[in-house]
N, C-alpha and C. Protein backbone atom coordinates (compact mmCIF):
# COMPACT_ATOMS: atom_id res chain seq x y z
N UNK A 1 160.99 108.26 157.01
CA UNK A 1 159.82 107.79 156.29
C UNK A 1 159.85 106.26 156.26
N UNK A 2 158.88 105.56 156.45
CA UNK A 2 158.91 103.94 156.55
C UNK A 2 158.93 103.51 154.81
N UNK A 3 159.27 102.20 155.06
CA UNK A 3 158.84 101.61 153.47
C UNK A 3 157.38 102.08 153.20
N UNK A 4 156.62 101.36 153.94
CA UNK A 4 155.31 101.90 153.31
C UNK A 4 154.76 103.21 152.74
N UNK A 5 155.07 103.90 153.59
CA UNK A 5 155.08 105.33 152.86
C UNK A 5 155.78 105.68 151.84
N UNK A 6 157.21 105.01 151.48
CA UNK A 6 157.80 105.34 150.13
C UNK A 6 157.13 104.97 149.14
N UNK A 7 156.29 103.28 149.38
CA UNK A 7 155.69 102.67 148.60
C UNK A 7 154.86 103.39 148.15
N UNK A 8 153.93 104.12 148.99
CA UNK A 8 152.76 104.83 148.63
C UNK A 8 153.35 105.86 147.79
N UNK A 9 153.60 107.17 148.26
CA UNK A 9 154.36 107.58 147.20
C UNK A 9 155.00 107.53 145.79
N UNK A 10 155.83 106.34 146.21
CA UNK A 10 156.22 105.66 144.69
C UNK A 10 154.93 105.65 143.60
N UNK A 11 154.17 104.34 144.57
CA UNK A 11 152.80 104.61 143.77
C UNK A 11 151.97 105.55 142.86
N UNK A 12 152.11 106.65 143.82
CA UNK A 12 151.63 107.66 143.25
C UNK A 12 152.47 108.28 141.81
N UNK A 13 153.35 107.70 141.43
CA UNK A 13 153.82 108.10 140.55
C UNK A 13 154.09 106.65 138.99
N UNK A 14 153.40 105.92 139.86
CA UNK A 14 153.87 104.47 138.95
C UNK A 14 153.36 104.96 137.02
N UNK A 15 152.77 105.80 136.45
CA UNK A 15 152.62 106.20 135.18
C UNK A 15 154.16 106.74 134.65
N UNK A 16 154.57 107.66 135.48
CA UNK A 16 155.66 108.20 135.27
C UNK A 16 156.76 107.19 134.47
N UNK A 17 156.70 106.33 134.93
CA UNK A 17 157.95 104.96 134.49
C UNK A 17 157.58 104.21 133.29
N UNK A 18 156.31 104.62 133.06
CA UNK A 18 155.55 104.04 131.69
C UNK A 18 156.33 103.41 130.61
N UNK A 19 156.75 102.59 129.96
CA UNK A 19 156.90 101.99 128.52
C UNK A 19 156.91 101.05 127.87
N UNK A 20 156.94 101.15 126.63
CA UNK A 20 155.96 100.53 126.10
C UNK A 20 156.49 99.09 126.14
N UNK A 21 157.87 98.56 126.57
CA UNK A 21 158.09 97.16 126.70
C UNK A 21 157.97 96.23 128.38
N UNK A 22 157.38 96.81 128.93
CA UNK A 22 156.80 96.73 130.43
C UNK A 22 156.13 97.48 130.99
N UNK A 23 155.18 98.22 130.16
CA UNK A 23 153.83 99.10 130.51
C UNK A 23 154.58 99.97 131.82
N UNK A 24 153.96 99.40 132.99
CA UNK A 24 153.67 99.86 134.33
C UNK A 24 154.68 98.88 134.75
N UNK A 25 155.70 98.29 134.39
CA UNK A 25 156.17 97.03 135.04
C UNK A 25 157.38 98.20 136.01
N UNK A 26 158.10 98.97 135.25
CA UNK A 26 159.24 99.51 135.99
C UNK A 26 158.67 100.45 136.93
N UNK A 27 157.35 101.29 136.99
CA UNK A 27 157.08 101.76 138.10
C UNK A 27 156.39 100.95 139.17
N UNK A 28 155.88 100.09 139.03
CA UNK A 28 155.49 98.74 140.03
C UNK A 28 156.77 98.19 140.77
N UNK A 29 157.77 98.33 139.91
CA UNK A 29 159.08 97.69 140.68
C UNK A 29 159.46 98.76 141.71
N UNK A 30 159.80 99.68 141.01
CA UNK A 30 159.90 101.02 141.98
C UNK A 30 159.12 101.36 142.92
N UNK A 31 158.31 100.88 142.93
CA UNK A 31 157.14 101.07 144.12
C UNK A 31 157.38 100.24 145.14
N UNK A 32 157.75 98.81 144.81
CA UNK A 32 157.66 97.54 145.27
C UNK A 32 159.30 97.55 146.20
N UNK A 33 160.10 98.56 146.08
CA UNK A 33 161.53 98.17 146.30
C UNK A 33 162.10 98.66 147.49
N UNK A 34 161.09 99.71 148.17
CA UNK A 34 161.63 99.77 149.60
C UNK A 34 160.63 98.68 150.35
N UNK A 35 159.50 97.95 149.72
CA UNK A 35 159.25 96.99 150.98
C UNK A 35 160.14 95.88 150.86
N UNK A 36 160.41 95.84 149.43
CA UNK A 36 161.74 94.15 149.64
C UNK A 36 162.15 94.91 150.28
N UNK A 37 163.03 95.65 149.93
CA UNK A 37 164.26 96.04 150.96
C UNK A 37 164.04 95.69 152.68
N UNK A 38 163.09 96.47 152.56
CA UNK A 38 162.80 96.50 154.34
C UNK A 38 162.57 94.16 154.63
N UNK A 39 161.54 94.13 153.95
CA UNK A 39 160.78 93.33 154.37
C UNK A 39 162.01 91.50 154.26
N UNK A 40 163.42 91.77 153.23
CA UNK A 40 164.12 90.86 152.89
C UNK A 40 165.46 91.43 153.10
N UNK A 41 165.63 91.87 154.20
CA UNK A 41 167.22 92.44 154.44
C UNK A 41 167.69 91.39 154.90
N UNK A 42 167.29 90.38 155.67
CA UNK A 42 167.91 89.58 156.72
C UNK A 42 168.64 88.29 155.20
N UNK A 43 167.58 88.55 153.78
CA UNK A 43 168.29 87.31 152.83
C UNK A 43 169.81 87.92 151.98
N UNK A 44 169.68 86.85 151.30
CA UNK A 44 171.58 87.16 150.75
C UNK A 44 170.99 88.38 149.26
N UNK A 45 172.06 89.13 149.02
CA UNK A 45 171.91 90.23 148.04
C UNK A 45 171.04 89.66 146.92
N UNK A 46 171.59 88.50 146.43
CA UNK A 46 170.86 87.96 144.70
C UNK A 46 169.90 87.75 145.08
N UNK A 47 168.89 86.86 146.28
CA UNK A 47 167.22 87.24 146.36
C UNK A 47 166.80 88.38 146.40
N UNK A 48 167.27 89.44 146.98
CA UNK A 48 166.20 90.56 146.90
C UNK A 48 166.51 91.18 145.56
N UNK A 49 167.80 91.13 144.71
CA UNK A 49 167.91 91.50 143.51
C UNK A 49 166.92 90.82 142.80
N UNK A 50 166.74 89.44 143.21
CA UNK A 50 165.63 88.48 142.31
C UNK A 50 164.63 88.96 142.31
N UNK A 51 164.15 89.26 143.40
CA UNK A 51 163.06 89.95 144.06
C UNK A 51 162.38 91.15 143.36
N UNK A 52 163.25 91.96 143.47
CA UNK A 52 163.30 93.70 143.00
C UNK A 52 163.24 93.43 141.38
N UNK A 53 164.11 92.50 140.94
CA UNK A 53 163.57 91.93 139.19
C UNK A 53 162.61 91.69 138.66
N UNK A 54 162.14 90.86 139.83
CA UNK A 54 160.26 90.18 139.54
C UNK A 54 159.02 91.15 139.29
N UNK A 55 159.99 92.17 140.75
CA UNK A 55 158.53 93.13 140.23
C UNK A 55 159.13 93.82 139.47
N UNK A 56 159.78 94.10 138.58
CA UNK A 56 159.46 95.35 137.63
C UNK A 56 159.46 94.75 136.61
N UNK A 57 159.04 93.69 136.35
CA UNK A 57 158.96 92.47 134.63
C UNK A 57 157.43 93.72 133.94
N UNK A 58 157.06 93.19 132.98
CA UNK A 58 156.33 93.61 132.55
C UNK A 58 154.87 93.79 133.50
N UNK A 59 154.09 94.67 133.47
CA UNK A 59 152.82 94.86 134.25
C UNK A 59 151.85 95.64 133.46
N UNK A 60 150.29 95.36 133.56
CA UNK A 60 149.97 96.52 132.92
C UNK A 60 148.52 96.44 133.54
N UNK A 61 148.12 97.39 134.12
CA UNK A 61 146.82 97.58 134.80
C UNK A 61 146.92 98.81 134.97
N UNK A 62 145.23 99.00 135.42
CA UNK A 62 145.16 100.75 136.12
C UNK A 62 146.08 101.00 136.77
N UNK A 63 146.77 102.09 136.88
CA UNK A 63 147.77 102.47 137.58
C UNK A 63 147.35 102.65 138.83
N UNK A 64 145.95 103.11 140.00
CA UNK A 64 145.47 103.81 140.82
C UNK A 64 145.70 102.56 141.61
N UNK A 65 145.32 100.83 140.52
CA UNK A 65 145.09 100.11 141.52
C UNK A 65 146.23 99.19 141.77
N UNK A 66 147.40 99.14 140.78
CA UNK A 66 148.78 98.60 141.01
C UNK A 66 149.20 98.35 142.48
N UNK A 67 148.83 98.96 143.55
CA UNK A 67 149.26 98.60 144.76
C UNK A 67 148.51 97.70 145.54
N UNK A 68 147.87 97.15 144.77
CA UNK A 68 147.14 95.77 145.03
C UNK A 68 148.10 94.75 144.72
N UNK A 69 148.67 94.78 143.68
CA UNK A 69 149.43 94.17 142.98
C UNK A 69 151.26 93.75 143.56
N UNK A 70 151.41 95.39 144.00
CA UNK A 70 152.68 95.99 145.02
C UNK A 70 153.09 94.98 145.80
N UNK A 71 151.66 94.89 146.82
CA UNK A 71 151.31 94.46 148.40
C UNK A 71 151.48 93.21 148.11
N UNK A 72 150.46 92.42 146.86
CA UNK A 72 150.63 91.07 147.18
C UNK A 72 151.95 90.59 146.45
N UNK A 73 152.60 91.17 145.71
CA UNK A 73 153.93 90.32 145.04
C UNK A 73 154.80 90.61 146.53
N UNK A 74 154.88 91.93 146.85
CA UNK A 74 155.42 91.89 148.56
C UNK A 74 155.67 90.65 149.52
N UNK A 75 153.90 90.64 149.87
CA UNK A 75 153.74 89.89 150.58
C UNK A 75 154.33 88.10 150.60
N UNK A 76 154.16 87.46 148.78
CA UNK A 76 154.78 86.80 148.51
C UNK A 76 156.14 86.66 148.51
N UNK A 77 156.41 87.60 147.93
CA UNK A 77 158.49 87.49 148.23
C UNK A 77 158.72 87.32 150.22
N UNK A 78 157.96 88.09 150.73
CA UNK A 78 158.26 88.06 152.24
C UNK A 78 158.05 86.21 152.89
N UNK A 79 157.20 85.97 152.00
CA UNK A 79 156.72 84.58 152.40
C UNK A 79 157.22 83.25 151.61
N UNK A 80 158.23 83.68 150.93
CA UNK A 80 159.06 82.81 150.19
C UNK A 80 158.56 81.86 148.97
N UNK A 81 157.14 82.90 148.41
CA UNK A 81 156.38 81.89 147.82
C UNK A 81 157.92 81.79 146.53
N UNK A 82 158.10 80.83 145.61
CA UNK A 82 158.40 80.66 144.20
C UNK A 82 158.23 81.23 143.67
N UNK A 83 159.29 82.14 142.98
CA UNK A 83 159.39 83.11 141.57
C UNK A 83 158.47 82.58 140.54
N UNK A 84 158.45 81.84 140.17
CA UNK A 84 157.31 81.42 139.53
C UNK A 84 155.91 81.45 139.54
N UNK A 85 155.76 81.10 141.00
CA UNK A 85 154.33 81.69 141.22
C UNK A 85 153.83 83.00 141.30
N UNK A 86 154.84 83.58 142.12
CA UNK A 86 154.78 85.57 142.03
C UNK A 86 154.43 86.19 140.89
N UNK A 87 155.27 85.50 139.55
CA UNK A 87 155.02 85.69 137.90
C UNK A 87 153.55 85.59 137.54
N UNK A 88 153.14 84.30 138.09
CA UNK A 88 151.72 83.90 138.00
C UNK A 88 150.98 84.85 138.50
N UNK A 89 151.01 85.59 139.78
CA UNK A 89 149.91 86.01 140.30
C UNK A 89 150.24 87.50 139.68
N UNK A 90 151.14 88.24 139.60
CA UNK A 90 151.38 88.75 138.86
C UNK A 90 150.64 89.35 137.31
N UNK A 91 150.56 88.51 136.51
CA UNK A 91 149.83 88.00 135.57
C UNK A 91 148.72 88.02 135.74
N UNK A 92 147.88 87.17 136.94
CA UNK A 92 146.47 87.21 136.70
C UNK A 92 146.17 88.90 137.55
N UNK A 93 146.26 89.30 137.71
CA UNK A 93 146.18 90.40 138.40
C UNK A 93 146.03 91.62 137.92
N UNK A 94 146.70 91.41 136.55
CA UNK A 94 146.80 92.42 135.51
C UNK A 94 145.55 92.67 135.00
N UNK A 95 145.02 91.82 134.29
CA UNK A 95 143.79 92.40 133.51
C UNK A 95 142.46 92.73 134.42
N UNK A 96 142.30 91.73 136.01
CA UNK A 96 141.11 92.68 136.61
C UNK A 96 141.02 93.89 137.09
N UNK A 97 142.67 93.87 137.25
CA UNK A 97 142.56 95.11 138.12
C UNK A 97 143.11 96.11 137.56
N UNK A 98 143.17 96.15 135.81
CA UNK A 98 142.86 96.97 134.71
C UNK A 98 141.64 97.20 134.47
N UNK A 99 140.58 96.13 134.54
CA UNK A 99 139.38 96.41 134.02
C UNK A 99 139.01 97.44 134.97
N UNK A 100 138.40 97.07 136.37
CA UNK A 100 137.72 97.24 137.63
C UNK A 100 138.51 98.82 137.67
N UNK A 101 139.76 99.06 137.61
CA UNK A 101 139.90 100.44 137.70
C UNK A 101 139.50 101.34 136.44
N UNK A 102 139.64 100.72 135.30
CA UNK A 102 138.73 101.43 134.34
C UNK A 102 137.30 102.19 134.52
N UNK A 103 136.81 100.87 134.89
CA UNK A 103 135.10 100.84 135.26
C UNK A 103 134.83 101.93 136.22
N UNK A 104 135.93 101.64 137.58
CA UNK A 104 135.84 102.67 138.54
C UNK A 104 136.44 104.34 138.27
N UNK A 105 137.16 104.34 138.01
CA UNK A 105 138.00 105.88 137.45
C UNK A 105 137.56 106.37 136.64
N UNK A 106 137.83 105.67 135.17
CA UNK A 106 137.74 106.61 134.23
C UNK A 106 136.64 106.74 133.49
N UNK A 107 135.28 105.16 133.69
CA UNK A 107 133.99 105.32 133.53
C UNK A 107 132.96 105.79 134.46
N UNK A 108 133.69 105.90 135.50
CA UNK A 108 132.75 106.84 137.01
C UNK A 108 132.95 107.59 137.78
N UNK A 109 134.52 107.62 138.22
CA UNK A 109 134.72 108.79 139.46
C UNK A 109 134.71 109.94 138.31
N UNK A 110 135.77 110.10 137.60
CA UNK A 110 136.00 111.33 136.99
C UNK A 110 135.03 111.96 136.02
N UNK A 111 134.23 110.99 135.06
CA UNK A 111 132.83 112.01 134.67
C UNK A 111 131.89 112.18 135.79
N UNK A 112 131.88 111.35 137.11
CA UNK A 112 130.91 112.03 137.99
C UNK A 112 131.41 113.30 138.46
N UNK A 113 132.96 113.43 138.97
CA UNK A 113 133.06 114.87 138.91
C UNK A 113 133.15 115.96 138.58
N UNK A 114 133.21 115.44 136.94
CA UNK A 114 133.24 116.52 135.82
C UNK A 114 131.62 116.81 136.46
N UNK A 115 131.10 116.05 135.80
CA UNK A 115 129.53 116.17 135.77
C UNK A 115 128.83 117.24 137.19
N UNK A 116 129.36 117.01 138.48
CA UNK A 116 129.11 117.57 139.36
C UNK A 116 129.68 119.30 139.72
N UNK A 117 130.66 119.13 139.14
CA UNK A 117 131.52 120.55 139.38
C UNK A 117 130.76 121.45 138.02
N UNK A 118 130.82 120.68 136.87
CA UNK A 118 129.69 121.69 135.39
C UNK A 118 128.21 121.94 136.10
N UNK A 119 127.64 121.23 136.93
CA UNK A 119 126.36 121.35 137.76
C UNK A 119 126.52 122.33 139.17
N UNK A 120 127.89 122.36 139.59
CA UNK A 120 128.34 123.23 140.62
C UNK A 120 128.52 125.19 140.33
N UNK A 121 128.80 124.87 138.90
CA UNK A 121 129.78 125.86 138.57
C UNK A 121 128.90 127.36 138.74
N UNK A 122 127.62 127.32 138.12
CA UNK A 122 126.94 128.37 138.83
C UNK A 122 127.10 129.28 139.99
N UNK A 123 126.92 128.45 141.34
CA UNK A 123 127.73 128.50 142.71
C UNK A 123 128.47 128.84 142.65
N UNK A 124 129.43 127.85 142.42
CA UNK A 124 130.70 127.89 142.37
C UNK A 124 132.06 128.26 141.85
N UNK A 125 131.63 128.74 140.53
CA UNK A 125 132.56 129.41 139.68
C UNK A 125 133.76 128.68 139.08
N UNK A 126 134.75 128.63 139.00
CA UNK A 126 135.83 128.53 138.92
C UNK A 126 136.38 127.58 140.23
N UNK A 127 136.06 127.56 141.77
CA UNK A 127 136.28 126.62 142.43
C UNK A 127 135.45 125.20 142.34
N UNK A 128 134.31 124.85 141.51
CA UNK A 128 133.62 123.83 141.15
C UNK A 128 134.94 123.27 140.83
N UNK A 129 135.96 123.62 139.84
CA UNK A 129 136.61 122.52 139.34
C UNK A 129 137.57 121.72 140.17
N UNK A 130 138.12 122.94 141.18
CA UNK A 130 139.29 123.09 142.24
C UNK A 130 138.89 121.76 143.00
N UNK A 131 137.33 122.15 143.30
CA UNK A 131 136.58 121.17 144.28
C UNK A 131 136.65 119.51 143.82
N UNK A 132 136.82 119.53 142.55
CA UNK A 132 136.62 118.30 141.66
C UNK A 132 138.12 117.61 141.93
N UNK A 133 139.13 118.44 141.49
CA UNK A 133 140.43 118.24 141.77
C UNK A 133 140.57 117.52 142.78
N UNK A 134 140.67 118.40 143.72
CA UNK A 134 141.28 118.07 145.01
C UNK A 134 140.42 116.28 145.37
N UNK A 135 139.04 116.68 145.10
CA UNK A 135 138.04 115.16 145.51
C UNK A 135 138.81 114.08 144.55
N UNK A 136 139.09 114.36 143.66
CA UNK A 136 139.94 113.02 142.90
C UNK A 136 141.13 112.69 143.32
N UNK A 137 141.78 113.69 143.88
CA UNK A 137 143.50 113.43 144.19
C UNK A 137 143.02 112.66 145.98
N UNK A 138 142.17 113.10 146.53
CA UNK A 138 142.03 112.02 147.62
C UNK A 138 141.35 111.05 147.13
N UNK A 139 140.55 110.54 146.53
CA UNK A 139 139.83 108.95 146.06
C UNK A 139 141.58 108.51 146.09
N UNK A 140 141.96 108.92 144.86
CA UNK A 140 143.07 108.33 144.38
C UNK A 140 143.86 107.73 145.39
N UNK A 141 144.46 109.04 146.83
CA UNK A 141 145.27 108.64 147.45
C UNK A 141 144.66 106.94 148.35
N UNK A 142 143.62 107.47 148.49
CA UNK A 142 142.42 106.59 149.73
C UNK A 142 142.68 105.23 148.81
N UNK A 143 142.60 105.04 147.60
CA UNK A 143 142.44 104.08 146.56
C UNK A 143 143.72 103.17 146.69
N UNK A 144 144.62 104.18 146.84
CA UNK A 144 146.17 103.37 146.75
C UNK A 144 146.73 102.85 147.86
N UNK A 145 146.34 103.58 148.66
CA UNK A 145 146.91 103.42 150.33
C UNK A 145 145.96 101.69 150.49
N UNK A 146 144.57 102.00 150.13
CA UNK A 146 143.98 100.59 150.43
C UNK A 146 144.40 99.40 149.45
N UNK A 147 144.55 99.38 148.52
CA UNK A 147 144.91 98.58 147.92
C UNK A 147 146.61 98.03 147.88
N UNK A 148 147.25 98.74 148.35
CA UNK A 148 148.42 98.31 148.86
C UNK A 148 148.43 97.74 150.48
N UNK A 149 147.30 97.91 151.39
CA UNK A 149 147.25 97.66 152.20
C UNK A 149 146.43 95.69 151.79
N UNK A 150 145.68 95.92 151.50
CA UNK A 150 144.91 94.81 150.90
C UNK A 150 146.11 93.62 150.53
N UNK A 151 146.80 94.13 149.52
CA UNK A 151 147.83 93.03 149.05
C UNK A 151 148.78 92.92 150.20
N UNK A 152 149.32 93.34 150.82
CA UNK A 152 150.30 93.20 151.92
C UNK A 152 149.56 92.12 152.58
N UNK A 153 148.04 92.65 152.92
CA UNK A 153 147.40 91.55 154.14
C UNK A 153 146.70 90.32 153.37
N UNK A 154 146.59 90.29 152.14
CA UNK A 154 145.97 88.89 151.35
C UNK A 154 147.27 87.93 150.70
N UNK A 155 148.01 88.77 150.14
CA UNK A 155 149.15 87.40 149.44
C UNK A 155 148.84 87.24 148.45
N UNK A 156 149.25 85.83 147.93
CA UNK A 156 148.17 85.28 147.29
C UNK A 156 146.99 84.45 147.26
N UNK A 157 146.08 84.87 148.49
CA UNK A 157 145.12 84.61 148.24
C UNK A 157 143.79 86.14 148.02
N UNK A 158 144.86 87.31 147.48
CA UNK A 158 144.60 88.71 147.06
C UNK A 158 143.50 88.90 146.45
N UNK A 159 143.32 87.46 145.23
CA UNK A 159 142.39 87.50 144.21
C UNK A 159 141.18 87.43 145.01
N UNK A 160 140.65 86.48 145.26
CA UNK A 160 139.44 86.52 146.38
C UNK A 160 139.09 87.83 147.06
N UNK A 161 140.01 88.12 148.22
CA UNK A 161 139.91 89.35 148.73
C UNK A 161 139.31 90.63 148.04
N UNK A 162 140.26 90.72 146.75
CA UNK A 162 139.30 91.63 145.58
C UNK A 162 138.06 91.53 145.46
N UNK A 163 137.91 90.20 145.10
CA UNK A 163 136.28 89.88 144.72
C UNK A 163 135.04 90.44 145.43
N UNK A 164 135.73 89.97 147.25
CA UNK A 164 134.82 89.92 148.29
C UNK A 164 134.69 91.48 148.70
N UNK A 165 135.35 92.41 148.23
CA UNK A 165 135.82 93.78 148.87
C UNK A 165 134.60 94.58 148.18
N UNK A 166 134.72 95.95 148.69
CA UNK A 166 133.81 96.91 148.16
C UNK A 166 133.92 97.09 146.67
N UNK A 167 134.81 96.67 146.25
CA UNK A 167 135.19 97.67 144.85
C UNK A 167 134.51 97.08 143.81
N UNK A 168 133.87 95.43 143.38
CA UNK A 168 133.35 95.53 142.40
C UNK A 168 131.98 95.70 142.00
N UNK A 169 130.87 96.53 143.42
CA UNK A 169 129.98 96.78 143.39
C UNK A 169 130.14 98.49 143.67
N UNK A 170 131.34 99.02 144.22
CA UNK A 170 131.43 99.87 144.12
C UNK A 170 131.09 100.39 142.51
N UNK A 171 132.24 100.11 141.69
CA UNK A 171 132.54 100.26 140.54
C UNK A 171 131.29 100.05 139.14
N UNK A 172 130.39 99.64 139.67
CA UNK A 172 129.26 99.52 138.63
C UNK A 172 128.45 100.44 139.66
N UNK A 173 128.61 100.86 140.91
CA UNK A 173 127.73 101.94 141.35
C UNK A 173 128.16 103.47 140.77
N UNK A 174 129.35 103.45 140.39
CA UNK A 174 130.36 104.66 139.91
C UNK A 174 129.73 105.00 138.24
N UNK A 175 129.50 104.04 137.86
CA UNK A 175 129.56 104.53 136.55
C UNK A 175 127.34 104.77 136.18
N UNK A 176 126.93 104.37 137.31
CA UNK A 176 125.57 104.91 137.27
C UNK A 176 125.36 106.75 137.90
N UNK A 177 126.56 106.59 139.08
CA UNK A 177 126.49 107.90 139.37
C UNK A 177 127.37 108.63 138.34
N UNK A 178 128.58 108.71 137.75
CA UNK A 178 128.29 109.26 136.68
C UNK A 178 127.24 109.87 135.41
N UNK A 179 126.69 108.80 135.09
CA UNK A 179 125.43 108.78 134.23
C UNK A 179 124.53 110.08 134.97
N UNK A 180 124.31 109.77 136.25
CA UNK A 180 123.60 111.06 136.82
C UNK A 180 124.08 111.95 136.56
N UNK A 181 125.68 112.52 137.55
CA UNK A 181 125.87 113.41 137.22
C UNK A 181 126.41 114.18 136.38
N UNK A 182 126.30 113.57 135.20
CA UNK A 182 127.05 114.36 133.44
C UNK A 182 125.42 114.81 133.13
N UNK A 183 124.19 113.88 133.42
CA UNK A 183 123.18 114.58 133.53
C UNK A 183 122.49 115.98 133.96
N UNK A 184 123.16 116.16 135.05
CA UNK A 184 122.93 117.46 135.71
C UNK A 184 123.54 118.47 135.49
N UNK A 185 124.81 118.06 134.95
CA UNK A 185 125.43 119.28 134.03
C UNK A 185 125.12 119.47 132.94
């Protein structure tokens, strides 16, 4: 299995590590620790320990979109930016990409599929919900895989990239299609 794929994976579990004195910070690290590895083998042990430290400091954002976050502290350690700055970007990173996955997830994908599968269920029975399931566990995966891809290929210049990307017109389109479909159910 490559780093990236552990990463992803990891990802997928970054809630799991939850508490309350570094939110999301220790599953972000854990996520983050087979690409140091891979990506900083060639430096001496105490950087990538530095490294592997940085990311699991405190974090706290949507969990779906943390591998935005993954990719670009990654990408920075690979590029020798300053512990200091990593902290920084780090930091700013937290609260949009808390909000924006709010907005997107839990104010739009998931009541649109509630909403669609209670409008299905007629049809559909009992697989309306199955159908709902499964459609969220791929957004999710599709969600993480890109956003860890995103930070790997932006750095820090990640923030921008966000801006310019689908997601924050996505994300106010999410929570209108919601509105529809809690309607139709």
């Amino acid at each position: 299995m490559t780093p990236r794929q552990q990463a992803v994976i990891r990802l997928l579990g970054v809630q799991a590590a939850w508490t309350y004195e570094r939110m999301s910070g220790i599953g972000v690290g854990h996520a983050a620790t087979p690409l140091l590895r891979h990506y900083l083998a060639d430096e001496p042990p105490e950087v990538r320990r530095a490294a592997v430290a940085r990311s699991a400091e405190f974090f706290n954002s949507h969990p779906y979109l943390a591998g935005v976050a993954v990719g670009a502290v990654v990408r920075a350690e690979r590029d020798h930016v300053p512990g200091e700055t990593i902290i920084r970007l780090r930091t700013a990173l937290s609260g949009p990409l808390g909000a924006m996955g709010d907005q997107l997830i839990w104010a739009g994908e998931v009541p649109a599929l509630i909403g669609f599968a209670l409008a299905a269920t007629p049809w559909l029975g009992g697989y309306a919900v199955l159908v709902a399931v499964i459609a969220h566990n791929i957004l999710r995966l599709a969600l993480t895989v890109w956003g860890l891809d995103l930070g790997m290929r932006e750095g820090l210049g990640v923030g921008g990239a966000l801006q310019r990307s689908w997601l924050p017109a996505r994300a106010d389109d999410a929570q209108r299609l919601a509105a529809f479909a809690v309607g139709l159910g």
